[in-house]
Every structure is written in structure tokens, then in C-alpha cells.
Protein backbone atom coordinates (compact mmCIF):
# COMPACT_ATOMS: atom_id res chain seq x y z
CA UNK A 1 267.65 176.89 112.95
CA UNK A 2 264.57 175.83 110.52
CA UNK A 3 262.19 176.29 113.60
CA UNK A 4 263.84 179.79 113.92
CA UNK A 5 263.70 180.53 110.56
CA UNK A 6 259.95 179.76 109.95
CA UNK A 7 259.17 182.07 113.19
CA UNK A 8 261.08 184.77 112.44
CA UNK A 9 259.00 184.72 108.77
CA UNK A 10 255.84 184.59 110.32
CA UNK A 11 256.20 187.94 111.53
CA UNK A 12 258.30 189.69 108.93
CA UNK A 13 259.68 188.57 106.14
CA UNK A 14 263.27 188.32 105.95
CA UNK A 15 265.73 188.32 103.49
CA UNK A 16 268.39 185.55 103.05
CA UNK A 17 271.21 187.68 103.51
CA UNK A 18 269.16 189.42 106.53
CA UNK A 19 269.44 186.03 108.11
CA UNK A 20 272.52 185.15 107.21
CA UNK A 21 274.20 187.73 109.24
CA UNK A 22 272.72 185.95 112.25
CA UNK A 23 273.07 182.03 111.45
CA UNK A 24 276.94 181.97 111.86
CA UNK A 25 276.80 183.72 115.61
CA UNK A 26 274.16 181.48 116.90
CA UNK A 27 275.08 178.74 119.14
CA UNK A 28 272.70 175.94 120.45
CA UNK A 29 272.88 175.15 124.34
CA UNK A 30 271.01 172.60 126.10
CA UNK A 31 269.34 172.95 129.08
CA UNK A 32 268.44 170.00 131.65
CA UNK A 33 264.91 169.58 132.90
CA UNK A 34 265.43 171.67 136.05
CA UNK A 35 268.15 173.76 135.35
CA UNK A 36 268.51 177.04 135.47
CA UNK A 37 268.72 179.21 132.31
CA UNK A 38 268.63 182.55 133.98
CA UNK A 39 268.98 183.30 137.87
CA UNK A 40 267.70 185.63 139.92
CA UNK A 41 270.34 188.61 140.35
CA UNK A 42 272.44 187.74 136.92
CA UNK A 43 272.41 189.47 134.32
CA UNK A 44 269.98 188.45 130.97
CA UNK A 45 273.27 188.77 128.76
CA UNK A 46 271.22 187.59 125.69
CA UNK A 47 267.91 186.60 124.15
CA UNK A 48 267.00 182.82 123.80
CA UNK A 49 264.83 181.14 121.16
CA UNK A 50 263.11 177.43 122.30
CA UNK A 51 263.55 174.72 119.89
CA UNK A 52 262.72 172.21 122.40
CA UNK A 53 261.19 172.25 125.74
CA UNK A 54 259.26 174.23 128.48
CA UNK A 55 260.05 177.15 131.11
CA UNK A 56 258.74 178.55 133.69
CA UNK A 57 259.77 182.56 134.48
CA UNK A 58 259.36 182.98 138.33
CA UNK A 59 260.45 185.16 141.05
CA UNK A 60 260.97 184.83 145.00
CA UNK A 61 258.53 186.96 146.84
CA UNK A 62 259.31 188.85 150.34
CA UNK A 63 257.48 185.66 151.90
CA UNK A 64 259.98 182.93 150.28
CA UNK A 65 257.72 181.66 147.89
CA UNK A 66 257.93 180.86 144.14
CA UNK A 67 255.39 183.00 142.14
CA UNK A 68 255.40 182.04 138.41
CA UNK A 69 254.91 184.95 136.06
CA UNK A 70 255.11 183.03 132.32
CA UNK A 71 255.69 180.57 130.84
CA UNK A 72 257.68 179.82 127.46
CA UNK A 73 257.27 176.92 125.26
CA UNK A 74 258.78 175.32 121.57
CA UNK A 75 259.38 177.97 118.48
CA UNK A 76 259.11 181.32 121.24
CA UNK A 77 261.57 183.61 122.53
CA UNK A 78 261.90 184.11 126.01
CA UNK A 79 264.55 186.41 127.61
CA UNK A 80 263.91 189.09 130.63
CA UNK A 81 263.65 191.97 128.23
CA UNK A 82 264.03 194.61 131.36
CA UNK A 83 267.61 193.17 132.62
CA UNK A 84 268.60 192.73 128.60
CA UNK A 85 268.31 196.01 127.70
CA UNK A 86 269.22 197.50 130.76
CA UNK A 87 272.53 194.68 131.11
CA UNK A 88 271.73 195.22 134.87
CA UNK A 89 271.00 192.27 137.12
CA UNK A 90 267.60 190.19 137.08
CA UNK A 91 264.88 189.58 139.40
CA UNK A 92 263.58 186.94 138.03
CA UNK A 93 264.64 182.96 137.35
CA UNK A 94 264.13 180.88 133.90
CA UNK A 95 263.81 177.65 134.76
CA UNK A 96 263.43 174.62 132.07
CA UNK A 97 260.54 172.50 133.51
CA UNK A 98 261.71 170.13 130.44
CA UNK A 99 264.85 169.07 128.94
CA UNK A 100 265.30 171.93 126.73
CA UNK A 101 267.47 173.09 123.81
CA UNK A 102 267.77 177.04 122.94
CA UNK A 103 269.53 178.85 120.27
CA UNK A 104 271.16 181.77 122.18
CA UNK A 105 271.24 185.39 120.52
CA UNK A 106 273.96 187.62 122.90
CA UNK A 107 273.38 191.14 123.30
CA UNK A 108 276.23 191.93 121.74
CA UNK A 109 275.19 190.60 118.46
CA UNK A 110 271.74 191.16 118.73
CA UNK A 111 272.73 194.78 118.88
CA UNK A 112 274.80 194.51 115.81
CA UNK A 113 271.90 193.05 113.88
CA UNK A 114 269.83 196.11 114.66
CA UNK A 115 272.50 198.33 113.43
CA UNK A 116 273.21 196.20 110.38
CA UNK A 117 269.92 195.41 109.18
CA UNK A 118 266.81 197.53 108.90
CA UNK A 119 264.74 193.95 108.49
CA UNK A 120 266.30 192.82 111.74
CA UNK A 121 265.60 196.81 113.46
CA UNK A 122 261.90 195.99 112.60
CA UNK A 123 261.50 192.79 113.63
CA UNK A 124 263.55 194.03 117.39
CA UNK A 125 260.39 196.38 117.14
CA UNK A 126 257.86 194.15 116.97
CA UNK A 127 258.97 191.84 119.25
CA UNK A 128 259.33 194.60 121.92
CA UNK A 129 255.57 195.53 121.17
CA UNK A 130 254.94 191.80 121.46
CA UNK A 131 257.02 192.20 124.93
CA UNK A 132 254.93 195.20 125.75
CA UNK A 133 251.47 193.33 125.07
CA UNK A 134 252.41 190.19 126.96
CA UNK A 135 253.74 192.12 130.11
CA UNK A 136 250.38 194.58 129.85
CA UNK A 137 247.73 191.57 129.33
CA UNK A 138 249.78 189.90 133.07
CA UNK A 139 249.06 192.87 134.81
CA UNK A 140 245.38 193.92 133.75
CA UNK A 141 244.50 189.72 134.03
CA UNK A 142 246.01 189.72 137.79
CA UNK A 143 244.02 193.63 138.42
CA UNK A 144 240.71 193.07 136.24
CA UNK A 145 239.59 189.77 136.69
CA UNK A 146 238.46 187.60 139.11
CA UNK A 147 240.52 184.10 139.83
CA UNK A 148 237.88 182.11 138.32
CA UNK A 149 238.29 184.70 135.18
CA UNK A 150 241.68 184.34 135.33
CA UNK A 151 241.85 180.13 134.71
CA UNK A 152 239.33 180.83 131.94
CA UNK A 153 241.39 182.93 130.56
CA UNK A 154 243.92 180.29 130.40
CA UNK A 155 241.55 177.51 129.30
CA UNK A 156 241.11 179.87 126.25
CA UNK A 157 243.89 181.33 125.22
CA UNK A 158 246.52 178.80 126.77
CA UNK A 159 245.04 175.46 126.86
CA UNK A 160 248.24 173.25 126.98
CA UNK A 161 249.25 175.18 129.95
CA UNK A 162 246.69 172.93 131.82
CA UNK A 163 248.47 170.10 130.91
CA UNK A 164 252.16 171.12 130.86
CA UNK A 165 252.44 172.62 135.02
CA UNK A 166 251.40 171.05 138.06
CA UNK A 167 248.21 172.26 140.22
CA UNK A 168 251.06 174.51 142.31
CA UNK A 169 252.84 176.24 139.57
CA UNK A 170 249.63 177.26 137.92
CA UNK A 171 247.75 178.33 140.93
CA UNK A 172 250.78 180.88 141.75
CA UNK A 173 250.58 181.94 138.46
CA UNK A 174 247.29 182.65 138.61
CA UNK A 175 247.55 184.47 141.88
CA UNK A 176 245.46 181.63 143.82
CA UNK A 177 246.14 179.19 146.35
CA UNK A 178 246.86 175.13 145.11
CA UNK A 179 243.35 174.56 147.31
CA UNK A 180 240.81 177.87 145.98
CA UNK A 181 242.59 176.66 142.45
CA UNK A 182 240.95 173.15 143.12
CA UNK A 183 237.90 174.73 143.80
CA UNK A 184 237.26 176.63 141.18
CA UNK A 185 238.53 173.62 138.65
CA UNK A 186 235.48 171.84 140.93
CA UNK A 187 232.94 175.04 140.14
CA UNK A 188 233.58 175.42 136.55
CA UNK A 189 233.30 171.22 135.96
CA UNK A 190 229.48 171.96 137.64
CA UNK A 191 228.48 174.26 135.08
């Protein structure tokens, strides 16, 4: 709850009784490396905070394959925001690629915060600007740059990606093939 705690203050600051109208209704819930947290065509019933542990979010294109969309690490939220707000199914899978443990935050309560708490409303806010900015910088990296642009975009800005996935799971997030990733790893070490 500490780790929870110290993120939730680094982005507003909240009051004690703010928080405590949250600590009694959260519930931790491990997660084996693996296992799924969220799958495909359920739906996102509530919004998860990592205290431990990595996941992947992915999806099953029309061709059968895995294409990994983001990833979520230690002291971050991850959730899909779309089926959560909408409580209708979800197309996409959270899977832990780590043993994991999560605090879990149900709708139901997470709605209750908002109407309890004008420190809780705000920080709902930012997050789903947060949301908004994540989601927007995936879709201009995959229109507006070039693969090569795209891993050094990831060498800057999420370094311990490049050692937390495998060669597959990073090329598909990157929109690349395992092989033209290996090339352009190969290009950029010529430089």
C-alpha cells in the first residue's frame, strides 16, 4: 500500500482521510508469471495498481498473431480504460510476463471515490489525461516514425524494456518482424 501511497502523492497530493476511504476496499491478488489478469472478451471490472512484476497488454490480430500494445511495470496502473468505463467486454489480454502482485481498485468503488472525494475526482482526471497521452504517443509512434525511430524511441524513453521482453514481444510491439528487428539492433550497433 506504501508503493501506492507514494505514487498516488507524486501526482497530487492527498489527504489522509482522502486515502483512507480507499485503503480498507483494496485487496491484494497475485498473479503467476503467465497468467492471465485480463482476457480478451471479459470485462475490465476494475483498475489494477503493480506492486510487483511485469505485463504485457496484447491483442489477437485477424491473422492469429499476438501483437503487444504496452507494457506495465512496478508502482503503475494498468487497466483497459475503454472496457472500464464502458463495463463492456475487452479486446485486449493482460498478461503477467512475471510473478506479479496487484492491488485491485473495482469499478464500483473507484466510482464511489470520485463521488466522495474531490482529491480522488482530480486525480481520476489526471490519470485519464495520462491514459489519453499514452494511447496518443502509440498511435503517432506506429504512424510517424520509421521502425528504426521507433526502437530509438524505446532506447530513450523505455530503456529497461530492452531488457525485460524477448526479441519477439518487442518486435510486435514495435510493428516489425523478430528478423528486420535484428537488423536494425545490427544497424544502430554500426553507428
Amino acid at each position: 500500500m506504501h508503493l501506492l501511497q507514494a505514487f498516488v502523492g507524486s501526482l497530487l497530493p492527498m489527504t489522509e482521510q482522502d486515502f483512507a476511504l480507499l485503503t480498507p476496499h483494496v485487496a491484494a491478488r497475485t498473479v503467476a508469471k503467465g497468467a492471465l489478469l485480463l482476457e480478451a472478451g471479459q470485462v475490465c471490472g476494475s483498475i489494477f495498481f503493480v506492486n510487483t512484476g511485469f505485463f504485457r497488454m496484447y491483442y489477437v490480430g485477424a491473422d492469429g498473431h499476438e501483437v503487444n500494445c504496452r507494457f506495465a511495470e512496478a508502482a503503475g496502473f494498468l487497466t483497459d480504460y475503454q472496457s472500464f468505463l464502458t463495463q463492456q467486454p475487452s479486446r485486449y489480454s493482460w498478461q503477467a510476463m512475471q510473478a506479479a502482485e496487484v492491488l485491485v481498485l473495482p469499478y464500483a468503488l473507484v466510482q464511489r471515490l470520485y463521488r466522495e472525494s474531490p482529491g480522488w475526482d482530480r486525480f481520476g482526471r489526471l490519470m485519464a489525461e495520462r491514459v489519453y497521452q499514452q494511447v496518443n504517443e502509440r498511435i503517432e509512434l506506429l504512424q510517424f516514425l520509421t521502425p528504426e525511430q521507433r526502437y530509438q524511441h524505446v532506447q530513450r524513453h523505455q530503456p529497461a524494456l530492452l531488457q525485460q521482453v524477448s526479441q519477439a514481444h518487442l518486435a510486435s510491439y514495435l510493428g516489425v518482424q523478430p528478423e528486420s528487428l535484428s537488423r536494425i539492433r545490427h544497424r544502430l550497433g554500426q553507428k
